[in-house]
C-alpha atoms as a PDB file:
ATOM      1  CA  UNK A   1      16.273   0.731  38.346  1.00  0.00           C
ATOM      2  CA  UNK A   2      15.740   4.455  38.639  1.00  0.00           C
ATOM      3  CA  UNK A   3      18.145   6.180  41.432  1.00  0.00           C
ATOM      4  CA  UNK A   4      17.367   9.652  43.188  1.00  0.00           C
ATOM      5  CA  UNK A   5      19.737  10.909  45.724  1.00  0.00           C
ATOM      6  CA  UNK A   6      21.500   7.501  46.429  1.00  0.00           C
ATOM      7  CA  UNK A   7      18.001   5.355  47.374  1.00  0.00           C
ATOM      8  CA  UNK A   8      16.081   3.886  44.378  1.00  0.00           C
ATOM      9  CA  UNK A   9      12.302   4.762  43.728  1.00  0.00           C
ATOM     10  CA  UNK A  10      11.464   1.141  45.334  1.00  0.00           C
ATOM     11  CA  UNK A  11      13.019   1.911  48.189  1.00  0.00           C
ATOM     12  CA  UNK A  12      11.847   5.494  48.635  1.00  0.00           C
ATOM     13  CA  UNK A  13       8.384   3.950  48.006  1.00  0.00           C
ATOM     14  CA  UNK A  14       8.451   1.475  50.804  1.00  0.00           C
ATOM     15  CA  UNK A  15      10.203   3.935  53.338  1.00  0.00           C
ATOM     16  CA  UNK A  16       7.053   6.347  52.399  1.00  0.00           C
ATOM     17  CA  UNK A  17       4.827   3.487  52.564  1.00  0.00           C
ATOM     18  CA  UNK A  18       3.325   4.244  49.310  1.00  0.00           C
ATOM     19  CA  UNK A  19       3.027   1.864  45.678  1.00  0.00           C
ATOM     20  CA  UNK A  20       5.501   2.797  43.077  1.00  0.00           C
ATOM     21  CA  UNK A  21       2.080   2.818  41.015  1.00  0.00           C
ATOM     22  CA  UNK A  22       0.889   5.698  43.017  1.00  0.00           C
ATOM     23  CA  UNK A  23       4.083   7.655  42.803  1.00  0.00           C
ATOM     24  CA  UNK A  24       4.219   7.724  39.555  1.00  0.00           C
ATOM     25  CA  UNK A  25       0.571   8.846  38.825  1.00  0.00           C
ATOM     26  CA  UNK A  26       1.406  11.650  41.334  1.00  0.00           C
ATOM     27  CA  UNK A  27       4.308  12.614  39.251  1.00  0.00           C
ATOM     28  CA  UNK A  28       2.423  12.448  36.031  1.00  0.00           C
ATOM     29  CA  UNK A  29      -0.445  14.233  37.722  1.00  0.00           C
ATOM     30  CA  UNK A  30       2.105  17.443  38.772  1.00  0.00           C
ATOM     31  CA  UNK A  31       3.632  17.552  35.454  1.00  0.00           C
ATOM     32  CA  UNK A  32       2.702  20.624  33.797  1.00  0.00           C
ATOM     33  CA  UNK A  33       1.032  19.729  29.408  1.00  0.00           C
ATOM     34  CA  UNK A  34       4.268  21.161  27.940  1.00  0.00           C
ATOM     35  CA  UNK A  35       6.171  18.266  29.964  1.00  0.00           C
ATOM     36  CA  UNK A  36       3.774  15.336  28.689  1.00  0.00           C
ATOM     37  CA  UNK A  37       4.849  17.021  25.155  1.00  0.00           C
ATOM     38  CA  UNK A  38       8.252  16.778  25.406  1.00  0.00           C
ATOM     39  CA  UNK A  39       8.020  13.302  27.029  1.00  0.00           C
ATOM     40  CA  UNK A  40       6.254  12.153  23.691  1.00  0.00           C
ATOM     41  CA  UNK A  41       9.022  14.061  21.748  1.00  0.00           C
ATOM     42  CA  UNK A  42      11.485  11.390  23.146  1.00  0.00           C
ATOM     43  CA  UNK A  43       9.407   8.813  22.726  1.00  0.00           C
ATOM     44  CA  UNK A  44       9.020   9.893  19.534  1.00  0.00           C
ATOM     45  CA  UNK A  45      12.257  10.403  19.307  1.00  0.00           C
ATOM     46  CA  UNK A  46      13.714   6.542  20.416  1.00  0.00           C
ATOM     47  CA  UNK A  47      10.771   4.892  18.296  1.00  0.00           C
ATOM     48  CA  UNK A  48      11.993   6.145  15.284  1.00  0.00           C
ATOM     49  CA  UNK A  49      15.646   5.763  16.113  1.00  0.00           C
ATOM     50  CA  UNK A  50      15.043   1.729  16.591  1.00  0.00           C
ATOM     51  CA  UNK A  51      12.777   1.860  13.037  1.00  0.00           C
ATOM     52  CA  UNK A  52       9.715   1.393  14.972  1.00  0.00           C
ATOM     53  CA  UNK A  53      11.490  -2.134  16.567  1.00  0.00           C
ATOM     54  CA  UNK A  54      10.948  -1.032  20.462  1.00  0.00           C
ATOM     55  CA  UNK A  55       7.788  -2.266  22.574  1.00  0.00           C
ATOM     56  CA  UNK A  56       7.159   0.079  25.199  1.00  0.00           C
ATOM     57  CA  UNK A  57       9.148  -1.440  27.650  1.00  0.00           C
ATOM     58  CA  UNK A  58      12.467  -1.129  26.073  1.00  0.00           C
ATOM     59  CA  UNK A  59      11.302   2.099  25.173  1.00  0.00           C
ATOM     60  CA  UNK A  60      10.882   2.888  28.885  1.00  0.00           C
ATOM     61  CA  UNK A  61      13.823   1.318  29.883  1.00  0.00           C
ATOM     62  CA  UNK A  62      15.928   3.470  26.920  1.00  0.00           C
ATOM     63  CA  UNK A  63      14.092   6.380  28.740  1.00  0.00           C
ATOM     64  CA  UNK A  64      15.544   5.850  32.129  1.00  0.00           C
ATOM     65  CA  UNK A  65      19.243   5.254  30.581  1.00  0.00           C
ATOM     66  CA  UNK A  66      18.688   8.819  29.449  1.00  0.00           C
ATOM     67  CA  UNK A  67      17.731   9.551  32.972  1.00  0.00           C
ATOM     68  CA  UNK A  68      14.074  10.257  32.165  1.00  0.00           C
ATOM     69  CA  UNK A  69      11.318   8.839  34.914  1.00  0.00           C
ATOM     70  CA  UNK A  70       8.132   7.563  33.084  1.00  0.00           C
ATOM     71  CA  UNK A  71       5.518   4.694  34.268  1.00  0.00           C
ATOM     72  CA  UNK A  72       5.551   2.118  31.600  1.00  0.00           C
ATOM     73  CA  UNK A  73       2.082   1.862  31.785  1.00  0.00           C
ATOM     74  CA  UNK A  74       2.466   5.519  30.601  1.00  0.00           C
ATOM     75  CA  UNK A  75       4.491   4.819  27.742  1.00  0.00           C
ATOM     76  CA  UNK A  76       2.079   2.385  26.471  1.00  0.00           C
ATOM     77  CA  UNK A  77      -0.377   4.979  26.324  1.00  0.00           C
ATOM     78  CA  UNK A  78       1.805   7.176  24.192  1.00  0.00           C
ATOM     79  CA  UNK A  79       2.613   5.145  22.312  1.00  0.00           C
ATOM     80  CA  UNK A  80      -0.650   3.340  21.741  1.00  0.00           C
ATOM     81  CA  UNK A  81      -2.579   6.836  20.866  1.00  0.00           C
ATOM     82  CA  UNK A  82       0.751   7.671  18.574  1.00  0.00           C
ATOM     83  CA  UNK A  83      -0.033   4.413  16.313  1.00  0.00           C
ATOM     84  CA  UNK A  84       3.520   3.159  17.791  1.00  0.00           C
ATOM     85  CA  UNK A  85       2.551   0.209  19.513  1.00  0.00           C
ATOM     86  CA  UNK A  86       3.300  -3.206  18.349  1.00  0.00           C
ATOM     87  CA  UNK A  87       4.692  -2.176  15.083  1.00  0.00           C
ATOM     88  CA  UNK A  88       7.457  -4.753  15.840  1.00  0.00           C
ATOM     89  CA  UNK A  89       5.042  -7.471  15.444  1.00  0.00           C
ATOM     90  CA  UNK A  90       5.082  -7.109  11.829  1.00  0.00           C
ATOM     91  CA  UNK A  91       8.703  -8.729  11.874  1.00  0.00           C
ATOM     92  CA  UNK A  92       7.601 -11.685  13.993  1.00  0.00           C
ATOM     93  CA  UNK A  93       6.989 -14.896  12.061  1.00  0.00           C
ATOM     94  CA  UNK A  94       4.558 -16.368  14.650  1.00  0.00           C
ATOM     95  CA  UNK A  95       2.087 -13.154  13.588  1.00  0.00           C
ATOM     96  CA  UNK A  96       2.391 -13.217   9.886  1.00  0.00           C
ATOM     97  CA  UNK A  97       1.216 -15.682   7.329  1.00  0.00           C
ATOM     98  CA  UNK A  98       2.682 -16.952   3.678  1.00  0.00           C
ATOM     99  CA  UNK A  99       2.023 -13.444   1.960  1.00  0.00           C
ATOM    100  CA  UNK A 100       3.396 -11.308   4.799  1.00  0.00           C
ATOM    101  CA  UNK A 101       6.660 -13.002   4.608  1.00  0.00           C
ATOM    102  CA  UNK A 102       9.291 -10.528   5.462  1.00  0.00           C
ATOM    103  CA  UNK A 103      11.953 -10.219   2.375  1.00  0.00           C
ATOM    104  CA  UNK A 104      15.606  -9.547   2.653  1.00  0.00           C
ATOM    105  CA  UNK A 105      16.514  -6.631   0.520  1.00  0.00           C
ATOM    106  CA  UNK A 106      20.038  -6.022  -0.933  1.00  0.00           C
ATOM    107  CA  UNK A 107      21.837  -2.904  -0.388  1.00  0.00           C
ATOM    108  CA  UNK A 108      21.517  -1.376  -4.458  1.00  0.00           C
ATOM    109  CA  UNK A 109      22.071   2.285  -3.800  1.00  0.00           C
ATOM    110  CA  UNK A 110      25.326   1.339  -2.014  1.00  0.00           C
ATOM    111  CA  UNK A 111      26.254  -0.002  -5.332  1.00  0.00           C
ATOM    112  CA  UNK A 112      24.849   2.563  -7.950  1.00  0.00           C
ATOM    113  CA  UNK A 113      26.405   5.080  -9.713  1.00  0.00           C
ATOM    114  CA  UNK A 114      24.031   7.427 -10.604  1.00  0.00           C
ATOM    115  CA  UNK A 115      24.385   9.078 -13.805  1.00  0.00           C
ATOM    116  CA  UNK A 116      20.716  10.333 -14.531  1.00  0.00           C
ATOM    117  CA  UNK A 117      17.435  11.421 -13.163  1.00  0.00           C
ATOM    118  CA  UNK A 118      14.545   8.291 -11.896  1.00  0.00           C
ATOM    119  CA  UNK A 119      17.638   5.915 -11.924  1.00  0.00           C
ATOM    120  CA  UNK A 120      17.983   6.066  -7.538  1.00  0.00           C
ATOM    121  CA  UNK A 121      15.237   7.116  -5.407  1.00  0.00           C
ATOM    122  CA  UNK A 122      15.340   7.509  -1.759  1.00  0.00           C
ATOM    123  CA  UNK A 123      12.743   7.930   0.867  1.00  0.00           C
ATOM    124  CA  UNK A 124      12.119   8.183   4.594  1.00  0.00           C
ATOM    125  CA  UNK A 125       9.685   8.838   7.556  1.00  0.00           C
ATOM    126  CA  UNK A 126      10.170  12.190  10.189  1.00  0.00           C
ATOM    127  CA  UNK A 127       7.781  13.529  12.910  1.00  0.00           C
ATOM    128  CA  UNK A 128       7.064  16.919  13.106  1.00  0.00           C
ATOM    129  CA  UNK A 129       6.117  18.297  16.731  1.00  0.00           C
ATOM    130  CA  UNK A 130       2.295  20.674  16.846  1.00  0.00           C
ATOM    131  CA  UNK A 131       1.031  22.256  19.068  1.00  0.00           C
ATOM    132  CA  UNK A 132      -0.977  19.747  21.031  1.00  0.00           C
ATOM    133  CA  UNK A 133       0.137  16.150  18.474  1.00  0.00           C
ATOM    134  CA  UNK A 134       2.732  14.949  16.801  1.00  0.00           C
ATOM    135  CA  UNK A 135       2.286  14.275  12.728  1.00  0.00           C
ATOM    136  CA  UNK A 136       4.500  12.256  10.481  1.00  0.00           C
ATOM    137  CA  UNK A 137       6.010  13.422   6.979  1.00  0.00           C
ATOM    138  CA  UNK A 138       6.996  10.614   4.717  1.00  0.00           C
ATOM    139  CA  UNK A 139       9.510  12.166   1.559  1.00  0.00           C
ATOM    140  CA  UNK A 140      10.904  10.797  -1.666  1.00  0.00           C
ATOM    141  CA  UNK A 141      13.800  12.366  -3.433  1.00  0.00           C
ATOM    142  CA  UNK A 142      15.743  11.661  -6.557  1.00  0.00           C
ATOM    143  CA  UNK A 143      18.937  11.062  -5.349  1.00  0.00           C
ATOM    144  CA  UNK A 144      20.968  12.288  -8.694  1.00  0.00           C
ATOM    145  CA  UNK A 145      19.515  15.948  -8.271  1.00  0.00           C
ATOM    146  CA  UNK A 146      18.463  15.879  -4.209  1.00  0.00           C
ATOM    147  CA  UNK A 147      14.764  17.176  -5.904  1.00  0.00           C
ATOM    148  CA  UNK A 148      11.506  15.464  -3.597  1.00  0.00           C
ATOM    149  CA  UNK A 149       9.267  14.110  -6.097  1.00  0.00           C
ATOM    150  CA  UNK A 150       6.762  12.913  -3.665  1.00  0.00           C
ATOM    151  CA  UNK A 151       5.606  13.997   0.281  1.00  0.00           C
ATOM    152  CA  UNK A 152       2.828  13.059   2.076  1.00  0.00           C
ATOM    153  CA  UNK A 153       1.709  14.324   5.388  1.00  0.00           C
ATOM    154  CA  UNK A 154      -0.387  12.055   8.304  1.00  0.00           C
ATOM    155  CA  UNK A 155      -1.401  11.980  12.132  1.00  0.00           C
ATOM    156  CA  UNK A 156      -0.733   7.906  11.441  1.00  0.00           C
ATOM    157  CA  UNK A 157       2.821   6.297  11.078  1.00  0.00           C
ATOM    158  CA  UNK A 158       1.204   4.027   9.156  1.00  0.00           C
ATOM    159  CA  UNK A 159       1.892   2.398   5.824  1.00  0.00           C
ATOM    160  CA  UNK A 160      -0.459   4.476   3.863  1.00  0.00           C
ATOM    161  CA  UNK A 161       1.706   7.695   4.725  1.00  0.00           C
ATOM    162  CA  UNK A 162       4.776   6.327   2.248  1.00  0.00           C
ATOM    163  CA  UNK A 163       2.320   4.713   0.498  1.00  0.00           C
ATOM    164  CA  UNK A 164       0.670   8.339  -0.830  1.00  0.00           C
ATOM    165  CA  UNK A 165       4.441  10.081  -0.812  1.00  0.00           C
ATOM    166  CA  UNK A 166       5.011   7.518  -3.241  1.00  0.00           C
ATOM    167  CA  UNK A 167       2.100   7.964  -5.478  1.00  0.00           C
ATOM    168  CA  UNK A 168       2.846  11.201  -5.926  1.00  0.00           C
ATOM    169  CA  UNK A 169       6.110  10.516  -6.866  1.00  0.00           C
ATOM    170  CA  UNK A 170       5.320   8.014  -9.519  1.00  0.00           C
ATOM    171  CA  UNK A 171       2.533  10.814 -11.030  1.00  0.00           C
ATOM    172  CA  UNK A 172       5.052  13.573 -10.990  1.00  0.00           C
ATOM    173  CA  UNK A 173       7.766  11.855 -13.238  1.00  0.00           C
ATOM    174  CA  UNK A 174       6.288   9.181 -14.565  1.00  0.00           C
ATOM    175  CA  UNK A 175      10.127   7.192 -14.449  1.00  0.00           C
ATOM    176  CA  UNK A 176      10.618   3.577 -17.036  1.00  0.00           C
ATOM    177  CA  UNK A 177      11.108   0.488 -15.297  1.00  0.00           C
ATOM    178  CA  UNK A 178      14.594  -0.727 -13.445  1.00  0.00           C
ATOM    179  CA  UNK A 179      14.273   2.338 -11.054  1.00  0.00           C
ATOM    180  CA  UNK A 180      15.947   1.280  -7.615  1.00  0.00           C
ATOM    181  CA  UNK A 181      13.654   2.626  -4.724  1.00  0.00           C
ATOM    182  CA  UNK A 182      15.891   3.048  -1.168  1.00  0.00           C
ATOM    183  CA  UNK A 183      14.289   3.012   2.338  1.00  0.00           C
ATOM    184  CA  UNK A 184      15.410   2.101   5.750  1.00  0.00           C
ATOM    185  CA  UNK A 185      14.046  -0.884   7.419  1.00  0.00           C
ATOM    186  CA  UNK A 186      11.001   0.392   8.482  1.00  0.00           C
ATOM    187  CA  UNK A 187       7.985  -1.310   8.309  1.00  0.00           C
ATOM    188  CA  UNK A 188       6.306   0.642   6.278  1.00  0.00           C
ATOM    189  CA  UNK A 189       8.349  -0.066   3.340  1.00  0.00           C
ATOM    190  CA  UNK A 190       8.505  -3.926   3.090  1.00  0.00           C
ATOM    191  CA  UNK A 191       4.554  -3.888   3.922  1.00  0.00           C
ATOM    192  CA  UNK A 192       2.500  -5.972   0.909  1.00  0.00           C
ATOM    193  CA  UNK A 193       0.866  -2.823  -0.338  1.00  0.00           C
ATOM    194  CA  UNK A 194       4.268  -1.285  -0.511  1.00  0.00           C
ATOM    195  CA  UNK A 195       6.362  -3.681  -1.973  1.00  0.00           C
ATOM    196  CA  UNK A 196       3.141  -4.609  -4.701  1.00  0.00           C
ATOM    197  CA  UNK A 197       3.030  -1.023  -5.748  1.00  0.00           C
ATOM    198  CA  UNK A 198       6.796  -1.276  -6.699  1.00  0.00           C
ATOM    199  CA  UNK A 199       6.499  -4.648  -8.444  1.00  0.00           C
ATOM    200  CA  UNK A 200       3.620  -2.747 -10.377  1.00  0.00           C
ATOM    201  CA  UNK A 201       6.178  -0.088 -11.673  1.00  0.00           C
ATOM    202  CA  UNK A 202       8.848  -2.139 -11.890  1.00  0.00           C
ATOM    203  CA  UNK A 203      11.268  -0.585  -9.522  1.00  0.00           C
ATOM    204  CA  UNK A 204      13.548  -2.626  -7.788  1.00  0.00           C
ATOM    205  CA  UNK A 205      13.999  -2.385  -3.501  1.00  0.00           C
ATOM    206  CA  UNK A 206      17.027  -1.545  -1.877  1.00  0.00           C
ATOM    207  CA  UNK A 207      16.623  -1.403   2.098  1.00  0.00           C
ATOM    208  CA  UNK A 208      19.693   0.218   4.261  1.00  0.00           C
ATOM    209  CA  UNK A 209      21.753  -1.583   6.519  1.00  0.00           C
ATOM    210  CA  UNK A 210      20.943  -2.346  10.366  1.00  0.00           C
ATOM    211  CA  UNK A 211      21.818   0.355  12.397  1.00  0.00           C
ATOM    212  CA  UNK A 212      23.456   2.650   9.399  1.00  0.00           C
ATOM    213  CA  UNK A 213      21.988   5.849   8.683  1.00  0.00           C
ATOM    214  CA  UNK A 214      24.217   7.078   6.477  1.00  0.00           C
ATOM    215  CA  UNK A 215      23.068   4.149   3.707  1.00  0.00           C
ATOM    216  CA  UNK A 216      19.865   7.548   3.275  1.00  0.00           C
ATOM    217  CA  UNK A 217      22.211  10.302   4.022  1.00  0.00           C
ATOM    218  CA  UNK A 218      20.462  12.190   1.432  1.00  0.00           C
ATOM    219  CA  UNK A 219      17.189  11.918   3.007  1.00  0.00           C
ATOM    220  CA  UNK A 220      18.299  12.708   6.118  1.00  0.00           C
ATOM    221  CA  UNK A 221      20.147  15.856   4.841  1.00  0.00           C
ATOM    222  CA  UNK A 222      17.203  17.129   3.446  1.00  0.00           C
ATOM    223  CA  UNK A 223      14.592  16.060   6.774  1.00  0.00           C
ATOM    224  CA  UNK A 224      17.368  18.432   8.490  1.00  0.00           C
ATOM    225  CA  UNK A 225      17.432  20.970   6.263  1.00  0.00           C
ATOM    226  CA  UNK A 226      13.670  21.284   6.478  1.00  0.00           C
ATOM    227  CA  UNK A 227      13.187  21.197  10.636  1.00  0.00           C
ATOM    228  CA  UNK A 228      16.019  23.569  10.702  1.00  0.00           C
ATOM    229  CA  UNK A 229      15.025  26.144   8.380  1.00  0.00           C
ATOM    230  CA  UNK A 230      11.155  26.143   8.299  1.00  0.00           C
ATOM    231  CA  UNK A 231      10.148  23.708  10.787  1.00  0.00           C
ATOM    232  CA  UNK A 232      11.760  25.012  13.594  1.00  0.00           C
ATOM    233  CA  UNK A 233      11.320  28.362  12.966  1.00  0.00           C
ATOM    234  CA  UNK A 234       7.027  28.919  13.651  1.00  0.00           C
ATOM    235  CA  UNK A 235       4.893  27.385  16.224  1.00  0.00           C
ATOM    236  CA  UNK A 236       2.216  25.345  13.839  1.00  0.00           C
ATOM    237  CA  UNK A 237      -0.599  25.103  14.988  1.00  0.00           C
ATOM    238  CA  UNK A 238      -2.667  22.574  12.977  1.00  0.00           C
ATOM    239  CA  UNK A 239      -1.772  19.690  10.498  1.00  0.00           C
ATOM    240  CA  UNK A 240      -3.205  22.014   7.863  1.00  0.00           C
ATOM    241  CA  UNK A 241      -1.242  24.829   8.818  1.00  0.00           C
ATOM    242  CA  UNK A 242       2.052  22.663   9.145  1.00  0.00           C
ATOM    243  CA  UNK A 243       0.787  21.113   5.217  1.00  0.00           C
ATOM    244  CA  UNK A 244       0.820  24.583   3.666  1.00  0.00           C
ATOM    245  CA  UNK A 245       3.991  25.221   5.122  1.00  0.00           C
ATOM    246  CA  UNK A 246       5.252  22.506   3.652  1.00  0.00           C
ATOM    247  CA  UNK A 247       4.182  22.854   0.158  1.00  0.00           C
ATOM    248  CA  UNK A 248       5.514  26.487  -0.476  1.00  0.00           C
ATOM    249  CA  UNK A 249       8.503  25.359   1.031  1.00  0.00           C
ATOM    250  CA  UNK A 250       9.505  22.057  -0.802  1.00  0.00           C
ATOM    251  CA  UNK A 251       7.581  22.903  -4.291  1.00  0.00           C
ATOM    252  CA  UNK A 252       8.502  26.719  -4.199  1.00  0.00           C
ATOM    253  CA  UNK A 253      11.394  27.354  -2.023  1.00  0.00           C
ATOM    254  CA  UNK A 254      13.693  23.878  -1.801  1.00  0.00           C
ATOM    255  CA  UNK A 255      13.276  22.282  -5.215  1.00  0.00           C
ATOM    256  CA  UNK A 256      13.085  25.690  -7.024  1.00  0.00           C
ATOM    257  CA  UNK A 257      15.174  28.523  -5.413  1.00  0.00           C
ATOM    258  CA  UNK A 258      17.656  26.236  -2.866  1.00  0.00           C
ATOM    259  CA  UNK A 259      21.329  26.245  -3.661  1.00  0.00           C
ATOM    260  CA  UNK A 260      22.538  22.754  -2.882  1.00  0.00           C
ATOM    261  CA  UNK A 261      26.222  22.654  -2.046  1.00  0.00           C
ATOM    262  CA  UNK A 262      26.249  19.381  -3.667  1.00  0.00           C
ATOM    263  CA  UNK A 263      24.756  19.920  -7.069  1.00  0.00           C
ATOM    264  CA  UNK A 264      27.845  23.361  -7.629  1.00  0.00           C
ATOM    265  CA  UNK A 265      25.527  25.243  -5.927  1.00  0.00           C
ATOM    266  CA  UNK A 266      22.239  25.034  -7.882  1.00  0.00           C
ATOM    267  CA  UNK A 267      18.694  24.338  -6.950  1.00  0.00           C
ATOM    268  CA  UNK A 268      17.466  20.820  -7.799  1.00  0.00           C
ATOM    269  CA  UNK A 269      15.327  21.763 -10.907  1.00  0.00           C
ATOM    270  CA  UNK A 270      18.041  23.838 -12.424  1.00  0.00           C
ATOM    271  CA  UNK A 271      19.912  21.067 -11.781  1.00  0.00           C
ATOM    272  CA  UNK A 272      17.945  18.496 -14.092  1.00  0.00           C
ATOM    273  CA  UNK A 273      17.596  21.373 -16.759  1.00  0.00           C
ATOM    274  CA  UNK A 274      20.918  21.659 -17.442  1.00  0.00           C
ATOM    275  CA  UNK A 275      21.788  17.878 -16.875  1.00  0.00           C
ATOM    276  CA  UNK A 276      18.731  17.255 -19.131  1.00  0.00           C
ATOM    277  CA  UNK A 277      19.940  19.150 -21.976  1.00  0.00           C
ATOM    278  CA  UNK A 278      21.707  17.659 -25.188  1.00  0.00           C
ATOM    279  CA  UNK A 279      20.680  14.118 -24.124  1.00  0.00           C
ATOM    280  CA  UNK A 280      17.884  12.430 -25.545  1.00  0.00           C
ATOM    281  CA  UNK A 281      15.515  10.016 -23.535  1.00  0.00           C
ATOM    282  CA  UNK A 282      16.429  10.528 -19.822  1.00  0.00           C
ATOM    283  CA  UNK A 283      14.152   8.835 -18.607  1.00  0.00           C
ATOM    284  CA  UNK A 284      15.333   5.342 -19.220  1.00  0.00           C
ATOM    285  CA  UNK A 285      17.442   3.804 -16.276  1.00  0.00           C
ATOM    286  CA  UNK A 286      21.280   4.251 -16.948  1.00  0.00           C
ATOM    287  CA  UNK A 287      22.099   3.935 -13.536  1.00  0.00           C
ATOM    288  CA  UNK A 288      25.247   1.629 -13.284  1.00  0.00           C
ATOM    289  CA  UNK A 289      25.414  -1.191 -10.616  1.00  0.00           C
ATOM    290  CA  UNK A 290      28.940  -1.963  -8.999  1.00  0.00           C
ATOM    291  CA  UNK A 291      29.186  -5.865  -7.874  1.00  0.00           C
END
């Protein structure tokens, strides 16, 4: 229970003879639109930090731990016009039935040793902060050269956000079968349409570890990267503005022109090239698996 000054809000509201209902619609009611914004980034902030697992009532409740005041009633509403609510029901076996069975995924990039290009992708889901919304990216990289193949921007955290990063990916390169695909554990990624569409291409799933970031390090490297160095750095105004942005800066800027400390200093593409030449037939998967 919230504390201000040494009394809690329940008591403050019964001294003042006043619901807590009513208190906090006044305080919602005096706080200015940039404060409802950075209320949502938190929210924002916690849902994606539990991979969508919260309700709104542990995500209120992780708001007041942080020492942040909000009706619950008011997170619902967040989170409900955010597409956030009840994503958590997709893990509940009361809700689904025999073809939305939830599959346990080994850990296969943990045991790869990547020697090649389409032998290890990664992917993962960010939200990127407008003007007036909040918009989610959804990314796929090549983990042997750190290059995104495939992006996709959406207003929805919904499975078809992934689901078009990853079309694009599989357009762009075109990789053989045995390809191991990495994700976290978001629902998103072990959705039927998601999981069908790698069956289809015959890549193999490989989901990260509860509560273990670094298992996508490389994803999150580059999500950083991008919100620190072009992100950050304008006020967008629209999702159109924000998917321009984007586009010169992971097609032109990051893939092309980026020194990556981790490739001896060269940009992703230059990267493949020189990988890529004397050998014969990259594309097939060479990737070796450690078990």
């Amino acid at each position: 229970m919230s504390v201000q000054g040494g009394l809690s809000i329940e008591r403050m509201c019964r001294l003042a003879d006043v619901s807590r209902g009513s208190f906090y619609r006044s305080c919602e009611h005096k706080a200015p639109p940039q404060g409802g914004m950075e209320l949502k980034a938190v929210v924002q902030e916690i849902v994606l930090e539990h991979r969508q697992r919260y309700g709104y009532r542990r995500v209120a409740a992780e708001l007041r731990r942080r020492g942040i005041i909000a009706n619950h009633k008011r997170i619902a509403r967040i989170m409900r016009e955010d597409n956030l609510l009840n994503l958590h029901r997709l893990f509940d076996t009361r809700n689904r039935n025999s073809e939305e069975r939830f599959e346990v995924y080994l850990n296969l990039a943990a045991r790869i040793k990547v020697t090649g290009v389409n032998q290890l992708w990664v992917a993962d889901i960010t939200y990127v902060r407008l003007n007036q919304e909040f918009v989610y990216l959804a990314v796929v990289l090549d983990a042997f050269s750190r290059k995104v193949v495939g992006w996709e921007l959406d207003r929805m955290l919904a499975t078809r956000l992934p689901l078009a990063a990853l079309k694009r990916a599989l357009e762009a390169r075109q990789p053989s079968a045995g390809l191991v695909h990495h994700s976290d554990q978001g629902v998103q990624y072990v959705s039927t349409d998601y999981r069908n569409l790698l069956q289809k291409h015959g890549m193999f799933p490989s989901i990260s570890r509860p509560r273990t970031p670094q298992d996508n390090a490389r994803c999150e490297s580059f999500m950083r990267t991008l919100k620190r160095e072009e992100i950050r750095s304008v006020a967008f105004q629209s999702l159109e503005e924000l998917r321009g942005s984007i586009e010169t800066f992971i097609e032109r800027y990051y893939n092309g022109q980026r020194l990556h400390s981790a490739l001896g200093y060269r940009p992703p593409e230059e990267f493949e090239k020189a990988a890529n030449s004397g050998r014969t037939a990259i594309a097939s998967n060479g990737a070796i698996l450690g078990f």
